[in-house]
Protein backbone atom coordinates (compact mmCIF):
# COMPACT_ATOMS: atom_id res chain seq x y z
CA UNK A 1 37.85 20.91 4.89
CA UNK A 2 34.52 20.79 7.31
CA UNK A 3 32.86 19.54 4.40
CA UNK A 4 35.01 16.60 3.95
CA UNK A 5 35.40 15.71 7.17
CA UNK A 6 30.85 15.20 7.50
CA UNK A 7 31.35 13.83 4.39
CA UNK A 8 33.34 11.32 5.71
CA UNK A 9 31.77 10.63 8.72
CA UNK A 10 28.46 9.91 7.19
CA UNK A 11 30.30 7.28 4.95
CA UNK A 12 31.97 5.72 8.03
CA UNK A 13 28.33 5.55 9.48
CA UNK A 14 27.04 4.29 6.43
CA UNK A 15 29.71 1.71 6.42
CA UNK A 16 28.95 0.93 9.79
CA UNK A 17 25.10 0.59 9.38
CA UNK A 18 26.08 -1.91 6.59
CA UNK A 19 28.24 -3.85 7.91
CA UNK A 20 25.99 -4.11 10.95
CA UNK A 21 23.06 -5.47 8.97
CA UNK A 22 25.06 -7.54 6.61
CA UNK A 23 26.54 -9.51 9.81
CA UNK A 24 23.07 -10.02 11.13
CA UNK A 25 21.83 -11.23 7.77
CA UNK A 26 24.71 -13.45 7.35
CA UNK A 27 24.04 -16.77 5.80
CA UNK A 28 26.61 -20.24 6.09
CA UNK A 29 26.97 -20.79 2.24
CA UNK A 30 30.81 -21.60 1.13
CA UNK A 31 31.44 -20.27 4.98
CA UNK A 32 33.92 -22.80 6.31
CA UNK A 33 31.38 -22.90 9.10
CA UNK A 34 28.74 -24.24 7.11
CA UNK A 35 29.08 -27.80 8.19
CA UNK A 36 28.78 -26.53 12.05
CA UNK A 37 25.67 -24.44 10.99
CA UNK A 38 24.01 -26.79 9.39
CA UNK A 39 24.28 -29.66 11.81
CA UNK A 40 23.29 -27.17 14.75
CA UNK A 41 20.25 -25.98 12.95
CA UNK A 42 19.47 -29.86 11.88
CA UNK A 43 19.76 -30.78 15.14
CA UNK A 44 17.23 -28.19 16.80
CA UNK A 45 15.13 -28.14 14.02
CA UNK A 46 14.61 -31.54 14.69
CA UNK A 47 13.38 -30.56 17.99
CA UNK A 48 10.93 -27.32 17.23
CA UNK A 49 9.53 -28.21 13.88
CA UNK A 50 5.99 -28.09 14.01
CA UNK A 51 5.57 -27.05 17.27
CA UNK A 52 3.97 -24.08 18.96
CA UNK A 53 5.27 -21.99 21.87
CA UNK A 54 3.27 -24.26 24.13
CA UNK A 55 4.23 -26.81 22.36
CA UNK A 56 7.43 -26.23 23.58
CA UNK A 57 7.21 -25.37 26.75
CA UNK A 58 5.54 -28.34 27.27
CA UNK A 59 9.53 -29.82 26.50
CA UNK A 60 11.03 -31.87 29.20
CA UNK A 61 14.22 -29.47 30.06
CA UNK A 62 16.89 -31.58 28.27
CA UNK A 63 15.45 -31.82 25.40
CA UNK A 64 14.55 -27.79 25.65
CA UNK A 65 18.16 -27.38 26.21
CA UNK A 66 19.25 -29.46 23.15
CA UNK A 67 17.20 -27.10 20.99
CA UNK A 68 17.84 -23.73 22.80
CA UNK A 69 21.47 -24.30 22.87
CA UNK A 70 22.01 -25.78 18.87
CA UNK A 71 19.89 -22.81 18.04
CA UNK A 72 21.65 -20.54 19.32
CA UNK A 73 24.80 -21.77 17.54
CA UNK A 74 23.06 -21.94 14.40
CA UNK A 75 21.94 -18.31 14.71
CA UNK A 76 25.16 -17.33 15.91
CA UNK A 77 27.12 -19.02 13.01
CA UNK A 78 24.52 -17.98 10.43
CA UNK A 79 21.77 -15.36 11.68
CA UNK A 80 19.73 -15.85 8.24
CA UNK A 81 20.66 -19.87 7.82
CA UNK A 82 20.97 -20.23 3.83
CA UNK A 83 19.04 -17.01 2.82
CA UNK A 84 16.36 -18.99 1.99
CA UNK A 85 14.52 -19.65 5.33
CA UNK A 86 13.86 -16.90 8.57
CA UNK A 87 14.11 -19.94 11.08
CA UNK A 88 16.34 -18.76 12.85
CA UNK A 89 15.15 -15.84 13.90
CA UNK A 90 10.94 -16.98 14.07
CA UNK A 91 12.48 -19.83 15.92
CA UNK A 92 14.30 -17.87 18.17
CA UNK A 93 11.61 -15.65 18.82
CA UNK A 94 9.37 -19.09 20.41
CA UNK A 95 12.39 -20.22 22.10
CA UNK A 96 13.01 -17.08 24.00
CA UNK A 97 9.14 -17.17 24.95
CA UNK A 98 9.38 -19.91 26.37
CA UNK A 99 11.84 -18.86 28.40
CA UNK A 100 10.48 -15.41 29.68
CA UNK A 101 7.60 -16.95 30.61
CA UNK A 102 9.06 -19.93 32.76
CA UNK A 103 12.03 -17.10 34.66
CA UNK A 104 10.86 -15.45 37.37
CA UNK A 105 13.71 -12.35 37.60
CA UNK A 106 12.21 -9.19 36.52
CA UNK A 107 16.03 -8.60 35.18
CA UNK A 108 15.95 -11.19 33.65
CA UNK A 109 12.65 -11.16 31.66
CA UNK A 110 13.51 -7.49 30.64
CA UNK A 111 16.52 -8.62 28.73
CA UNK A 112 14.63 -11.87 27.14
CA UNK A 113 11.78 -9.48 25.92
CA UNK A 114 14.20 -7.24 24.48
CA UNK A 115 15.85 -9.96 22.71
CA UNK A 116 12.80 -10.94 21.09
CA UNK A 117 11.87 -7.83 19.60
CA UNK A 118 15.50 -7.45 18.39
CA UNK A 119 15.09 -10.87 16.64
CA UNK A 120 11.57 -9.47 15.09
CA UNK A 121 13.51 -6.46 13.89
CA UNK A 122 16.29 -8.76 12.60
CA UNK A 123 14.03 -10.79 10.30
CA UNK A 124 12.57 -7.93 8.70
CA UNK A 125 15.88 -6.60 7.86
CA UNK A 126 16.85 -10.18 6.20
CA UNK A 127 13.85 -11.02 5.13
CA UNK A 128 11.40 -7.53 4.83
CA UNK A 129 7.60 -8.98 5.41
CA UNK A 130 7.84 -5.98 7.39
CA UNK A 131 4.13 -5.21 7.71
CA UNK A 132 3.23 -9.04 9.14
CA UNK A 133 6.36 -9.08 11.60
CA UNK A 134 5.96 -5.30 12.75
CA UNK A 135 1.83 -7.23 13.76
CA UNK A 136 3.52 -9.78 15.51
CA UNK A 137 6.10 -7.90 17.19
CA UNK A 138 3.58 -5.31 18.57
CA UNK A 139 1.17 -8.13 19.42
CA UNK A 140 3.86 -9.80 21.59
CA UNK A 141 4.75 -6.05 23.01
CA UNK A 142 1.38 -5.66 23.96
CA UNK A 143 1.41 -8.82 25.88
CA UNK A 144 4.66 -7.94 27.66
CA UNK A 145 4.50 -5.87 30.82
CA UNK A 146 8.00 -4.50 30.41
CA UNK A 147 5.86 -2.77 27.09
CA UNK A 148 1.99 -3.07 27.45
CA UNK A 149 0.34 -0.02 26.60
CA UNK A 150 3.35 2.17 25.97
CA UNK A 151 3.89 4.61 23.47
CA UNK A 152 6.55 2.51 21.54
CA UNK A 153 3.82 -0.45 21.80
CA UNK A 154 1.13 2.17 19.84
CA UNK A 155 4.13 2.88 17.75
CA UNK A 156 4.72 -0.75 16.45
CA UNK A 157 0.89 -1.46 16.02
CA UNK A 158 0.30 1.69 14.32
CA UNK A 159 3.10 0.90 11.76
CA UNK A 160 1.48 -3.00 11.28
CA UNK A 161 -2.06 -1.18 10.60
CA UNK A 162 -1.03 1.50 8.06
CA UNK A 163 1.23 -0.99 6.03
CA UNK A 164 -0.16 -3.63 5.91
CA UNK A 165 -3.44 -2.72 5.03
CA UNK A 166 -6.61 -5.11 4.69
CA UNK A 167 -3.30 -7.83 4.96
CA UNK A 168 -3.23 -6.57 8.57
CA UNK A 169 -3.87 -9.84 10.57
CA UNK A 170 -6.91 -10.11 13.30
CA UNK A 171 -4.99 -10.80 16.27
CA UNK A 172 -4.31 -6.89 16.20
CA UNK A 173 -7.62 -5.87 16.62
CA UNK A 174 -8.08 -5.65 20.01
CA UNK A 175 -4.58 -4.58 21.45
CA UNK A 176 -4.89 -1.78 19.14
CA UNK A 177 -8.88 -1.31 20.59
CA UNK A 178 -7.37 -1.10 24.05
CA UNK A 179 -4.58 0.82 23.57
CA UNK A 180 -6.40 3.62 21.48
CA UNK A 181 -9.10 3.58 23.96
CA UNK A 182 -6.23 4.36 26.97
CA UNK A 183 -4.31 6.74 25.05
CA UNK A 184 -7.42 8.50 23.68
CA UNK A 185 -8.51 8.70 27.70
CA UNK A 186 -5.26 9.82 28.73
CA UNK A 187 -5.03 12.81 26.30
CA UNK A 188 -1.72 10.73 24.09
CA UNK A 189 -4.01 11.48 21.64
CA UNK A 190 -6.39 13.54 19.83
CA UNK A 191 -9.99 12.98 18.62
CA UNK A 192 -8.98 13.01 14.93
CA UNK A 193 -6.47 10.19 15.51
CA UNK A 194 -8.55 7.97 17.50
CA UNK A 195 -11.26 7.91 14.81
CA UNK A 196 -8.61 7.63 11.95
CA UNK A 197 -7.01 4.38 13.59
CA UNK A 198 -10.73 3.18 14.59
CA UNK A 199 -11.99 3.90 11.18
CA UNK A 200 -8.88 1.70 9.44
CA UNK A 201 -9.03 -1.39 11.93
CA UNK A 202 -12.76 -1.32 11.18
CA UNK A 203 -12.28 -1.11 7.49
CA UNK A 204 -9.63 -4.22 7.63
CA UNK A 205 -11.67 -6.11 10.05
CA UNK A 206 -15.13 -5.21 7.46
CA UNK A 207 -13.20 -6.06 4.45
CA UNK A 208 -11.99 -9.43 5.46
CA UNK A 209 -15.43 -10.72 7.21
CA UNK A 210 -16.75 -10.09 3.25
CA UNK A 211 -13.57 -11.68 1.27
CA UNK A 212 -11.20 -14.13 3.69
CA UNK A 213 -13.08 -17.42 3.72
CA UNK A 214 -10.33 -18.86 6.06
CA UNK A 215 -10.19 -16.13 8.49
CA UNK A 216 -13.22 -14.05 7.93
CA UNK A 217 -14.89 -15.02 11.44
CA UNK A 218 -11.73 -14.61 13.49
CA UNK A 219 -12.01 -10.49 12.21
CA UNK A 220 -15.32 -10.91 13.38
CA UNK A 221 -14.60 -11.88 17.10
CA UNK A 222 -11.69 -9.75 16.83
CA UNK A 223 -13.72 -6.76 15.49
CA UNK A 224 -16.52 -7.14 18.51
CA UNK A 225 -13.12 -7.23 21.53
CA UNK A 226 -12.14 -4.30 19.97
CA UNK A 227 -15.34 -2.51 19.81
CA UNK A 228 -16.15 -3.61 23.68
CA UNK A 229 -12.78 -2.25 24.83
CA UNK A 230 -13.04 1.16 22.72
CA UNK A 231 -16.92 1.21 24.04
CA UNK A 232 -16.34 3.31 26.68
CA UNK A 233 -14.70 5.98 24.96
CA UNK A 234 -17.18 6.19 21.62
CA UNK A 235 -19.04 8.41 22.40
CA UNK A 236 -16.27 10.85 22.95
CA UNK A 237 -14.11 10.08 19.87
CA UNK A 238 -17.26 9.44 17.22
CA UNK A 239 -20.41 11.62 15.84
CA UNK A 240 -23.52 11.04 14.32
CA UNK A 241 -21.98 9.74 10.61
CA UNK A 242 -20.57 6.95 13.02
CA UNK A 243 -22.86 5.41 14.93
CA UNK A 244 -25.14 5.70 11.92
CA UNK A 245 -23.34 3.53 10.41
CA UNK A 246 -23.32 1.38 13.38
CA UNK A 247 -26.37 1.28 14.61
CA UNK A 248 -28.97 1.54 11.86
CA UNK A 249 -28.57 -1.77 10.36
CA UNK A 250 -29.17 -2.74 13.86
CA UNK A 251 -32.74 -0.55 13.91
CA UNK A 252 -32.99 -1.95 10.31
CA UNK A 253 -33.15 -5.60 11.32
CA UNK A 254 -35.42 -5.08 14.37
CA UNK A 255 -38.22 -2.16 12.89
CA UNK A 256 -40.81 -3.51 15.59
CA UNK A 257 -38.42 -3.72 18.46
CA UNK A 258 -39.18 -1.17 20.69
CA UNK A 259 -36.30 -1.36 23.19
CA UNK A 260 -34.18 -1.37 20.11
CA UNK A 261 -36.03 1.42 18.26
CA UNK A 262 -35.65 3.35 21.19
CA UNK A 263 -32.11 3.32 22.04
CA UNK A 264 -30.82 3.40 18.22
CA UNK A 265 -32.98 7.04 18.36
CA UNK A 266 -31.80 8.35 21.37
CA UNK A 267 -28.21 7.33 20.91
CA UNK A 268 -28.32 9.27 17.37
CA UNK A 269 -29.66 12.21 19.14
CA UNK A 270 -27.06 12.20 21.87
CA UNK A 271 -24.49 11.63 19.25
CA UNK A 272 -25.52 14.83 17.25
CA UNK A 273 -27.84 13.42 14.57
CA UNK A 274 -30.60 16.29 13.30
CA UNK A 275 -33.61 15.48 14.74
CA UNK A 276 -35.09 16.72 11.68
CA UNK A 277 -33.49 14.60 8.84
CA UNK A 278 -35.30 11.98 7.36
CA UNK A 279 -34.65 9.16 9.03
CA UNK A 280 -34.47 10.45 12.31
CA UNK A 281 -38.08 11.66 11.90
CA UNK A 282 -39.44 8.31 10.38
CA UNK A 283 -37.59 6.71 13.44
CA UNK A 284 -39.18 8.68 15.84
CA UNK A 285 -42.77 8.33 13.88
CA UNK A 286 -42.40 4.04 14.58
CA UNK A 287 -40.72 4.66 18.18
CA UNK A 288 -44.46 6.89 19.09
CA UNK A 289 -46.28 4.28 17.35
CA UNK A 290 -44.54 1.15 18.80
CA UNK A 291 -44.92 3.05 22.28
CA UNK A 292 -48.18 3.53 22.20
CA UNK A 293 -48.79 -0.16 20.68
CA UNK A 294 -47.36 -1.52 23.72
CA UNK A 295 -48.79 0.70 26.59
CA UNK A 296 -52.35 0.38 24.59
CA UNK A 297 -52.03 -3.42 25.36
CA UNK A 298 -50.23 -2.72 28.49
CA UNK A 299 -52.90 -0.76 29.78
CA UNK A 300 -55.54 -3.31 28.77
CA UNK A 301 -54.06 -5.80 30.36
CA UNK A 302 -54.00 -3.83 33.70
CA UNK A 303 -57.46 -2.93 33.47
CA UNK A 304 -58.39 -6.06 32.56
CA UNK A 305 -56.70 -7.48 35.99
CA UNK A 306 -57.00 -4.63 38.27
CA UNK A 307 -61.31 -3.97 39.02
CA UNK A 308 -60.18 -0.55 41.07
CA UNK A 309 -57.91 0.82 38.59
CA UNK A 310 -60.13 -0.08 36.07
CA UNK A 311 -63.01 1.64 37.83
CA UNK A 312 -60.91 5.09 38.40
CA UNK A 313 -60.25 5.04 34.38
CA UNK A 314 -63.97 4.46 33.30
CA UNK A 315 -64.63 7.06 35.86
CA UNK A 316 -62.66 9.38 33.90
CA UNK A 317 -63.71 7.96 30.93
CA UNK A 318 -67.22 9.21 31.67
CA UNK A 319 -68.84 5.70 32.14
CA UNK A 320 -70.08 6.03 35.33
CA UNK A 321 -72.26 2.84 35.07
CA UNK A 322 -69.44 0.64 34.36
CA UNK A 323 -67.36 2.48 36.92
CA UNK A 324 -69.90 1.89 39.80
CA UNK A 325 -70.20 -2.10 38.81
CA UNK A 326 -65.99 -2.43 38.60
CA UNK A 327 -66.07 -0.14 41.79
CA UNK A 328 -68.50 -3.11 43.61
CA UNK A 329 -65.83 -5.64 42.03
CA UNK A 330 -62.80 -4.02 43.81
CA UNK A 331 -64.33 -4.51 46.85
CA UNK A 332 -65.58 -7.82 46.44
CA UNK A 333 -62.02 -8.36 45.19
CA UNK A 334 -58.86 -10.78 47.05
CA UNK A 335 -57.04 -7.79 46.64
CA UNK A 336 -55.48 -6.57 49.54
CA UNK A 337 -56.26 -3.18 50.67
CA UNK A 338 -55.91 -0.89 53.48
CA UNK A 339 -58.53 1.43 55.16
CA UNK A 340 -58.02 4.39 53.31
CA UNK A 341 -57.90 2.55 49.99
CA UNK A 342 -61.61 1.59 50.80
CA UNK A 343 -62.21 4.86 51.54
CA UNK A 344 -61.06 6.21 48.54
CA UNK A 345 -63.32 3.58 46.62
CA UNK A 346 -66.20 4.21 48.60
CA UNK A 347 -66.02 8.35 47.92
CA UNK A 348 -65.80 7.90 44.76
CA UNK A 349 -69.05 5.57 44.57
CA UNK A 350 -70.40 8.10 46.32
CA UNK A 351 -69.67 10.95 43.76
CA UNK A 352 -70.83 9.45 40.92
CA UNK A 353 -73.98 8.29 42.69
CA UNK A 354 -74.65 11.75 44.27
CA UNK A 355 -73.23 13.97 41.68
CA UNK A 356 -73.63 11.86 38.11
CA UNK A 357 -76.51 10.09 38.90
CA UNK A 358 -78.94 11.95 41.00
CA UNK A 359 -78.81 9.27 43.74
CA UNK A 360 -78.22 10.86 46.76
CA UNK A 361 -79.66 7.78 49.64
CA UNK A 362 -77.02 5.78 47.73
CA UNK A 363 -74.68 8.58 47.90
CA UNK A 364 -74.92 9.13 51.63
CA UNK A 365 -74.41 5.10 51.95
CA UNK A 366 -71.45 5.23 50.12
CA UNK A 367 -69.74 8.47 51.81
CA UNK A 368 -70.94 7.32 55.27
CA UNK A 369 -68.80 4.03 55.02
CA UNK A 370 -66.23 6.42 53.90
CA UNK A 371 -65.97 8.82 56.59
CA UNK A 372 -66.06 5.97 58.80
CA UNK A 373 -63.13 4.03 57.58
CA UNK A 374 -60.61 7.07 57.97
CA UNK A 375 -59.63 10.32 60.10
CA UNK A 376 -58.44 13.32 59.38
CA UNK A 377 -60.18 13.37 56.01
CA UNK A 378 -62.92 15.44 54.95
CA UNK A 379 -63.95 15.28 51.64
CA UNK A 380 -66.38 12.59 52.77
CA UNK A 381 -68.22 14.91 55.08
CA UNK A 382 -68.44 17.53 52.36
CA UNK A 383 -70.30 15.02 50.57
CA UNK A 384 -72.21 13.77 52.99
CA UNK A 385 -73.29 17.80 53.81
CA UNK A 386 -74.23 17.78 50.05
CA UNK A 387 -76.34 14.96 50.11
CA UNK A 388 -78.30 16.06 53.18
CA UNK A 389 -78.86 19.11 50.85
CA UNK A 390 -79.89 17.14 47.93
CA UNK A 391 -81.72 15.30 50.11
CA UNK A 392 -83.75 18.51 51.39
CA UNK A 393 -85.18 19.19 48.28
CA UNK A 394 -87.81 16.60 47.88
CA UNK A 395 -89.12 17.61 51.64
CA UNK A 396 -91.33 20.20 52.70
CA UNK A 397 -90.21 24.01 54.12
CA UNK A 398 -89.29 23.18 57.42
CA UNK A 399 -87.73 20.03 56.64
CA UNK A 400 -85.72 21.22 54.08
CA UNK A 401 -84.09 24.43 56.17
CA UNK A 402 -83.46 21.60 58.92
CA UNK A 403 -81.51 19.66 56.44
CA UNK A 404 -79.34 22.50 55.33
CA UNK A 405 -78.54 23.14 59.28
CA UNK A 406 -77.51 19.11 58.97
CA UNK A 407 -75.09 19.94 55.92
CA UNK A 408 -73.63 23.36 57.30
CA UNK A 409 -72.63 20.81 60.62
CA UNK A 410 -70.78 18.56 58.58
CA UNK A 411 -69.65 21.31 56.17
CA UNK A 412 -68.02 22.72 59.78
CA UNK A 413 -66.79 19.42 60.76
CA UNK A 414 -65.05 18.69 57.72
CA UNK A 415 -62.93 21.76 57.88
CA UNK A 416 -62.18 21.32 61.58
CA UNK A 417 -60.71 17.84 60.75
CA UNK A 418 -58.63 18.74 57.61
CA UNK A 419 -57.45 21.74 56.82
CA UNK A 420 -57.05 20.96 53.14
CA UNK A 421 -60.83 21.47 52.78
CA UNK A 422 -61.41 24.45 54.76
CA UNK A 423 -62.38 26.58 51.84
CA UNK A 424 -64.50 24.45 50.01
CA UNK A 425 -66.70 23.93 52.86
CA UNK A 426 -66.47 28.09 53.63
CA UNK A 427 -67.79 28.35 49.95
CA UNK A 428 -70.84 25.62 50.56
CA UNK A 429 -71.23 27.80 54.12
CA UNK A 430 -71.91 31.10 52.83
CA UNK A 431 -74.08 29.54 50.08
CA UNK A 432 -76.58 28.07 52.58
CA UNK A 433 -76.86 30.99 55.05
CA UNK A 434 -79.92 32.40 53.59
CA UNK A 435 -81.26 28.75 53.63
CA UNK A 436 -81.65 28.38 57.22
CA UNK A 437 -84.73 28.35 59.17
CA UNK A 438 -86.62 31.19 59.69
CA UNK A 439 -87.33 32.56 63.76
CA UNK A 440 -90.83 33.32 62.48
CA UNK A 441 -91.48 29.79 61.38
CA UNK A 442 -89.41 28.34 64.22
CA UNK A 443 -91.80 30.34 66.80
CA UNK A 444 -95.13 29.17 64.59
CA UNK A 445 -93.67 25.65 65.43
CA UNK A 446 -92.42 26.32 69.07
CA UNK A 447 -88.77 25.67 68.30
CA UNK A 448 -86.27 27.78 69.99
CA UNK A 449 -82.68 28.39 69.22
CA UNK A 450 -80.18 25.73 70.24
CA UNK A 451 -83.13 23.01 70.52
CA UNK A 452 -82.29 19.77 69.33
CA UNK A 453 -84.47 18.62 66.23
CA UNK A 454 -84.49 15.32 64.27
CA UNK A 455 -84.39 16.12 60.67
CA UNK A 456 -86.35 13.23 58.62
CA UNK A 457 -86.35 12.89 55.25
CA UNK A 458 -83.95 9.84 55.12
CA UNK A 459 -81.51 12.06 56.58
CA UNK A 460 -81.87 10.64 60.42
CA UNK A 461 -79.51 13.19 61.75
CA UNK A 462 -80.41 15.31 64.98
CA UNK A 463 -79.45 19.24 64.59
CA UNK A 464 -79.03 22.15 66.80
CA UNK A 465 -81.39 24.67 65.55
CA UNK A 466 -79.88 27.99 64.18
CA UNK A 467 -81.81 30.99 62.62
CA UNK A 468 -81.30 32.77 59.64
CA UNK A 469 -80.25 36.73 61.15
């Protein structure tokens, strides 16, 4: 008896369903309506035919109203017309646009929208072309704030995508782009769902650039909105097989680019691609020699225009001539520099004279102007301590211990001034100890300790005289 009684209440439902969706596919043929129908749906038709939503909202109101109102007879009468035409509900659907988008109550508007989507649903039970309508609905959900980026908005699109196929239209591109791109950052859905839906819209958008002649380059604009609104979340959703795909034939068509060369290889690496695959290595092979193309000229250039850079390269370089004659260019230069810069140039003259080229009066020059043009630094006085040493050499005895006592002051001084230098000069110091004059000779000569000598020997320095212990 329980048995029956679902039984029967499943056909009642059934029944119900029926009649439901036969009323709202009902046509006006041998309906003693049909007359009234007809003339209704004559007389707006008359009015919307060939026009577009803005078309018709562009309408003065009466003759709006004339439409709006013998439409909605007509659809009332005969929801599917003669069963051979959806008019009345596409119609409908532009009509009722029009006016949600010209009320202002939020009431209102919710109840208009809703209408429209029941229309969309209406058609496709008349009429099935379920796949194109279920695009257009979502599309128009999409657009609707009472919908937007809701679940039953992802619902509808989905639906469009999956059954219709490459027949999918373009307009869905990008809502769907957006909406996967929120849901996927909202955690609505997984990884494995955001690339399948990705991976189909790009597959209908690829296939119909190739084969639809009429709308190929509307997939194409489509195809790029939807890639700049899922941008953001990419990286997250795809791997290395993906942006392969996407980004090679970009590398492909621009092999000597090397702002493009670069990013295609680092993107692949951030997106997981194994660094020691083929292509990956080749890639990185032209980046290196691209790079180095490009500072190699870079760097010539620079040297080119810059005398004191230049001049601190072929320095390193080991071409000290070159480096002195670029050094004299700097500072002959219009290039503005500071004290210390001129310093810095004029030390380094002065180490390649003393210490590469055995030239130690052009040396002292040199580190003299240096010390001279800052404080606090000394490096220069090191030098100039080494020169007076150098210097020494070529004198006699005397002369030469009385040049050491010049270096060991300016060995001292350059350690009392900066710190930083402190144990070079102690190193110099306690080379030159044993170097000193001797008392012996000192007495031979009548020079005491602590008497003030001039030391000769292009040196032109006055020392205290100190004996060796």
């Amino acid at each position: 008896m329980k048995e029956l009684r679902i039984s029967l209440i499943a056909l009642s439902l059934s029944v119900l369903f029926a009649t439901a969706a036969g009323a709202q596919c009902e046509t006006w043929n041998g309906k003693p309506f049909e007359e009234e129908a007809t003339n209704a749906h004559v007389l707006y038709r008359g009015v919307v035919k060939g026009k577009t939503v803005a078309d018709l909202e562009a309408l003065s109101e009466t003759e709006f109203q004339i439409a709006y109102e013998n439409w909605e007879k007509a659809y009332k009468l005969a929801p599917a017309a003669d069963g051979q035409r959806p008019s009345h509900f596409s119609d409908g659907i532009d009509l009722l646009k029009v006016k949600y988008k010209k009320t202002t109550d939020g009431e209102e508007k919710k109840a208009i929208a809703e209408r429209i989507l029941n229309l969309y649903d209406q058609q496709i039970e008349c009429y099935k072309n379920e796949a194109f309508l279920l695009g257009r609905k979502g599309f128009d959900m999409f657009y609707m704030p009472e919908y937007g980026f809701r679940q039953s908005t992802y619902d509808v699109l989905k639906a469009a995508v999956e059954q219709g196929g490459n027949d999918a239209e373009y307009i869905l591109l990008e809502p769907m782009g957006q909406i996967l791109a929120y849901f996927f950052k909202s955690g609505k859905i997984e990884q494995p769902e955001a690339q399948e839906m990705y991976s189909k819209l790009e597959a209908i958008a690829e296939y119909n650039q190739e084969n639809n002649d009429t709308y190929g380059e509307y997939y194409a604009a489509s195809k790029a909105r939807m890639d700049n609104a899922f941008k953001e979340v990419e990286d997250q959703v795809f791997d290395c097989g993906y942006f392969k795909k996407k980004l090679m034939p970009q590398y492909e068509e621009n092999p000597t680019d090397l702002e493009v060369v670069k990013y295609v290889y680092v993107k692949l690496r951030q997106q997981g691609c194994d660094s020691t695959e083929t292509f990956m290595q080749d890639m990185k092979s032209n980046y290196e020699q691209l790079a180095k193309a490009v500072n190699d000229s870079l760097e010539t250039a620079r040297r080119e225009r810059n005398a004191c850079y230049d001049a601190t390269q072929l320095q390193k370089e080991g071409n000290y001539d070159q480096a002195l004659a670029r050094y004299e260019e700097c500072l002959n230069s219009d290039q503005e520099m500071d004290d210390e810069g001129k310093a810095q140039i004029y030390y380094s003259i002065a180490s390649i004279k003393l210490y590469r080229k055995n030239n130690a009066g052009g040396a002292l020059s040199a580190a003299r102007k240096a010390a001279s043009l800052t404080d606090g630094w000394g490096r220069p006085y090191l030098l100039i301590g080494d020169c007076y040493a150098k210097l020494g050499r070529n004198c006699d005895d005397w002369t030469s211990r009385l040049a050491i006592l010049a270096a060991m002051e300016k060995y001292r001084y350059a350690k009392s001034v900066d710190g930083e230098v402190a144990d070079d000069a102690d190193k110099r110091l306690s080379q030159y100890y044993g170097a000193m004059p001797d008392k012996q000779e000192g007495f031979m000569r009548n020079v005491s300790e602590g008497q003030q000598v001039s030391v000769g020997c292009g040196i032109g320095e006055t020392v205290t005289v100190r004996f060796k212990d």
